[in-house]
N, C-alpha and C. Protein backbone atom coordinates (compact mmCIF):
# COMPACT_ATOMS: atom_id res chain seq x y z
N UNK A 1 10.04 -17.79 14.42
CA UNK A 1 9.54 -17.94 13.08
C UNK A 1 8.55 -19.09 12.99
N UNK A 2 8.28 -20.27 14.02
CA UNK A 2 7.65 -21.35 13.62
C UNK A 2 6.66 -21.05 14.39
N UNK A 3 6.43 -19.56 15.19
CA UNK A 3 4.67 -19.75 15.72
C UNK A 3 3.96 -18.62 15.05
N UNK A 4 4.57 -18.41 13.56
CA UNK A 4 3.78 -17.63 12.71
C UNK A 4 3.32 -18.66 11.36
N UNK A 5 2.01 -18.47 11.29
CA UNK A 5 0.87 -19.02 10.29
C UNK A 5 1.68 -18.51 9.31
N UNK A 6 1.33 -19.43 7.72
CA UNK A 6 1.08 -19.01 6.50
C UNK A 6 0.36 -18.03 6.23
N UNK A 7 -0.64 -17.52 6.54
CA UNK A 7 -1.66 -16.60 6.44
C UNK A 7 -0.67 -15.42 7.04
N UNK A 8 0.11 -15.07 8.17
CA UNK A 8 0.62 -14.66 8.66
C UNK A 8 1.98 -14.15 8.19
N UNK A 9 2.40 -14.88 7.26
CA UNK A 9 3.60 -14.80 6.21
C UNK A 9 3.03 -14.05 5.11
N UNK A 10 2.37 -14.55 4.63
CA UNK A 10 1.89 -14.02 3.18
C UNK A 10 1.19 -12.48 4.09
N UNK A 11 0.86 -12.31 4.28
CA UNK A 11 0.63 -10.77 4.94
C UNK A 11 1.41 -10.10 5.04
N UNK A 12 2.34 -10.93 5.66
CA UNK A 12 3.90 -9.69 5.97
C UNK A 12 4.56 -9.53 4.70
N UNK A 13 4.74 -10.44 3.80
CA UNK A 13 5.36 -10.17 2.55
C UNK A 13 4.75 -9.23 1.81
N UNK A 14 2.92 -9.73 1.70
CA UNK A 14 2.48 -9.12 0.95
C UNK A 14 2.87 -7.02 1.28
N UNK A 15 2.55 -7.11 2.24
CA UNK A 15 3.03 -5.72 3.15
C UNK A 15 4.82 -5.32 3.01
N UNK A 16 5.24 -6.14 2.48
CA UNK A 16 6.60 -5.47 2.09
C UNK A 16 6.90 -5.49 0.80
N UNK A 17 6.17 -6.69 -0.08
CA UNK A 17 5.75 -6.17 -1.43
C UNK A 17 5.25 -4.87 -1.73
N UNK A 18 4.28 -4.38 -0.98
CA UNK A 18 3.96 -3.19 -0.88
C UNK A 18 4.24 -1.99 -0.73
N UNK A 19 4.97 -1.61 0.07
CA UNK A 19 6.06 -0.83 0.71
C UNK A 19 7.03 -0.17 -0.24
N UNK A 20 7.33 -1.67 -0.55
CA UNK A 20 8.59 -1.40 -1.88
C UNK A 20 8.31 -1.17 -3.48
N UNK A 21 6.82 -1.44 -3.57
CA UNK A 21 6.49 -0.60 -4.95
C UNK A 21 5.82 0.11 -4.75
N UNK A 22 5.74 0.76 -3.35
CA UNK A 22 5.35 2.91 -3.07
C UNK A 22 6.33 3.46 -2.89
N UNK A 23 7.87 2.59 -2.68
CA UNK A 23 8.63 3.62 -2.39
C UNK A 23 9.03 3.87 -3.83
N UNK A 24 9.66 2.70 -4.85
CA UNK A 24 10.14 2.74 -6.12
C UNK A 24 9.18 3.36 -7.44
N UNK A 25 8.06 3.14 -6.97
CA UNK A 25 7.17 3.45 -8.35
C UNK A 25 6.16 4.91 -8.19
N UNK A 26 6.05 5.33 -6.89
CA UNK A 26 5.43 6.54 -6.45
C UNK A 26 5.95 7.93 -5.82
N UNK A 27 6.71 7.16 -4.81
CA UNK A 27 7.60 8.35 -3.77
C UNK A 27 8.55 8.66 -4.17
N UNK A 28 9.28 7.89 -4.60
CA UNK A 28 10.89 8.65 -5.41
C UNK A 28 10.60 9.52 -6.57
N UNK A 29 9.76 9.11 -7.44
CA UNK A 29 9.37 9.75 -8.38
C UNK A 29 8.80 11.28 -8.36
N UNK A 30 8.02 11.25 -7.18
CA UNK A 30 7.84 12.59 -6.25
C UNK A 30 8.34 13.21 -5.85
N UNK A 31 9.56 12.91 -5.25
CA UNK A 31 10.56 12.92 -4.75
C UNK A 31 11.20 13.50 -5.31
N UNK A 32 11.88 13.21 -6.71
CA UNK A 32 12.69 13.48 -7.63
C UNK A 32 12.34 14.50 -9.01
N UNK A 33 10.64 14.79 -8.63
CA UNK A 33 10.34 16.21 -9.37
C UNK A 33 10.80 17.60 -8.96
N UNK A 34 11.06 17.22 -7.86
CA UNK A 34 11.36 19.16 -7.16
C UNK A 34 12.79 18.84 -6.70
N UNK A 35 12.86 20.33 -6.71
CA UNK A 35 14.43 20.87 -6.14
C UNK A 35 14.78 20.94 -5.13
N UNK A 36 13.76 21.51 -4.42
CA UNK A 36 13.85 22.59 -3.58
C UNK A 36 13.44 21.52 -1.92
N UNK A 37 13.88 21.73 -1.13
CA UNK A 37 13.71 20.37 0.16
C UNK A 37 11.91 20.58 0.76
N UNK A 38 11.16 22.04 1.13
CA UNK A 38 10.14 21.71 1.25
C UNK A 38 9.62 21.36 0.11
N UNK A 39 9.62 21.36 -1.00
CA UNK A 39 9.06 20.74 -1.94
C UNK A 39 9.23 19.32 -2.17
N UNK A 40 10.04 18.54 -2.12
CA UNK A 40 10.58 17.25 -1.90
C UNK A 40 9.41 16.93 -0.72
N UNK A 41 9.32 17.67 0.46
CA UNK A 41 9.06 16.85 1.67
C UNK A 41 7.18 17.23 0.95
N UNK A 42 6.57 18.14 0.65
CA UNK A 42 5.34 18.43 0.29
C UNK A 42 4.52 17.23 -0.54
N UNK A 43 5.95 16.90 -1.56
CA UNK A 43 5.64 16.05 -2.40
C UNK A 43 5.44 14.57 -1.96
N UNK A 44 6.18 13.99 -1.45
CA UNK A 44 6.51 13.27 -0.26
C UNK A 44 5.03 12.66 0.49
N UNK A 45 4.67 14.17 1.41
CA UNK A 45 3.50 13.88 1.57
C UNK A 45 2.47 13.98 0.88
N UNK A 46 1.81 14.44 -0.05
CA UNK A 46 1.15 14.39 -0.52
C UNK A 46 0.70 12.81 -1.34
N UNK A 47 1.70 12.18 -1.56
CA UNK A 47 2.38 11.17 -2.14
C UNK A 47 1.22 9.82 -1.06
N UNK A 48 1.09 10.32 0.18
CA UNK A 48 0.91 9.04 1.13
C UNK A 48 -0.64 9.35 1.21
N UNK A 49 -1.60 10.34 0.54
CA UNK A 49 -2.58 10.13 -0.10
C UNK A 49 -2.92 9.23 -1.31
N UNK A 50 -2.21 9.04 -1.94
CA UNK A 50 -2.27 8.27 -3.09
C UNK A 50 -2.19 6.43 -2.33
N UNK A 51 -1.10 6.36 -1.79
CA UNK A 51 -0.79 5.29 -0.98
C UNK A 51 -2.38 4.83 -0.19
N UNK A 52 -2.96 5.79 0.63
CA UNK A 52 -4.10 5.56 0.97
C UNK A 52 -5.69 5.30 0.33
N UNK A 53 -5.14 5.98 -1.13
CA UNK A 53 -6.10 5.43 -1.85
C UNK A 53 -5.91 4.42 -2.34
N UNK A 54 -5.00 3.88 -2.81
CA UNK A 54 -4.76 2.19 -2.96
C UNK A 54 -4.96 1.11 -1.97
N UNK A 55 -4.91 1.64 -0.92
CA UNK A 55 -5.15 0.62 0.28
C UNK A 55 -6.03 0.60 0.92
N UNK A 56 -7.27 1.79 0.40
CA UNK A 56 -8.85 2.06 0.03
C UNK A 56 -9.35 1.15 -0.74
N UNK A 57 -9.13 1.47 -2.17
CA UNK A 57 -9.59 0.40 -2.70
C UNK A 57 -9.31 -1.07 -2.75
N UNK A 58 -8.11 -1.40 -2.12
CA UNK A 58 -7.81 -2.75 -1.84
C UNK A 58 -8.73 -3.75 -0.75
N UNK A 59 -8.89 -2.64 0.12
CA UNK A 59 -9.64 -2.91 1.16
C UNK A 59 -11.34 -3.01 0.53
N UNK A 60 -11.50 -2.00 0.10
CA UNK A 60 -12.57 -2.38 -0.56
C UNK A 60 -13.21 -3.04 -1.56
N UNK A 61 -12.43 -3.85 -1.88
CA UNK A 61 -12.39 -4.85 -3.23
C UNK A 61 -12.61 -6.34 -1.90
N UNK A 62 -11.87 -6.21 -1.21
CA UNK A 62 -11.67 -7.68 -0.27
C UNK A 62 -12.81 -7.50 0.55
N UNK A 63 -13.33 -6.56 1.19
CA UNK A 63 -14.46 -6.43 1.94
C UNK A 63 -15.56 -7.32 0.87
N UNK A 64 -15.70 -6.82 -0.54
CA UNK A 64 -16.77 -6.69 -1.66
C UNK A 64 -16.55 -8.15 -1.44
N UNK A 65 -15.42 -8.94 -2.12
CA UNK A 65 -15.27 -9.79 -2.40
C UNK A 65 -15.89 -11.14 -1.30
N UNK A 66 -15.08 -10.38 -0.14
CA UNK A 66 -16.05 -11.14 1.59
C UNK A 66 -17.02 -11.37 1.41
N UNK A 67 -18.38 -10.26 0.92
CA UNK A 67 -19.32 -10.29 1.07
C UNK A 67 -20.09 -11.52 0.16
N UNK A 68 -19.40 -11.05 -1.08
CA UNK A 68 -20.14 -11.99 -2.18
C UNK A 68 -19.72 -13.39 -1.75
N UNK A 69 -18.47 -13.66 -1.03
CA UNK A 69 -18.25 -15.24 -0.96
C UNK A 69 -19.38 -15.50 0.06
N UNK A 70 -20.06 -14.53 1.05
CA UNK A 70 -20.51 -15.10 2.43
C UNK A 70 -22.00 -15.29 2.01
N UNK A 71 -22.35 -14.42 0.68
CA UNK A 71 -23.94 -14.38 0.65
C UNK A 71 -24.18 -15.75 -0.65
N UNK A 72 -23.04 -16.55 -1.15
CA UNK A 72 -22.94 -17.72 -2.35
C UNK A 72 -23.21 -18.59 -1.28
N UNK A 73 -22.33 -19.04 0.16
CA UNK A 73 -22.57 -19.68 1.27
C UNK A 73 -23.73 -20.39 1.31
């Protein structure tokens, strides 16, 4: 634990912060519309598109953000 950075912490949290409000606020909810088990699992996946678009635009907000801090420089 003591040859991991702060930067290195806050990543991993932030990444299990994460995790845990796609499983509680997206996937269960998906999850818990259908009956039927391929439907559960359809939903499921379909579900980890959404996930990827959030971590699209996250990424692309911090890239943006990179840029503008590097071109104020």
């Amino acid at each position: 634990m003591s040859q991991l950075s702060s930067t290195q912490l806050a990543l991993g949290a932030a990444g299990v912060v994460t995790f845990v409000a796609y499983s509680v606020f997206i996937f269960v909810p998906a999850w818990n519309s259908y009956g039927r088990l391929w439907e559960k699992v359809a939903a499921g996946f379909l579900s980890l598109f959404i996930l990827a678009t959030l971590v699209g635009i996250g990424v692309g907000i911090g890239v943006g953000g990179l840029y503008l801090w590097i071109q104020g420089a």
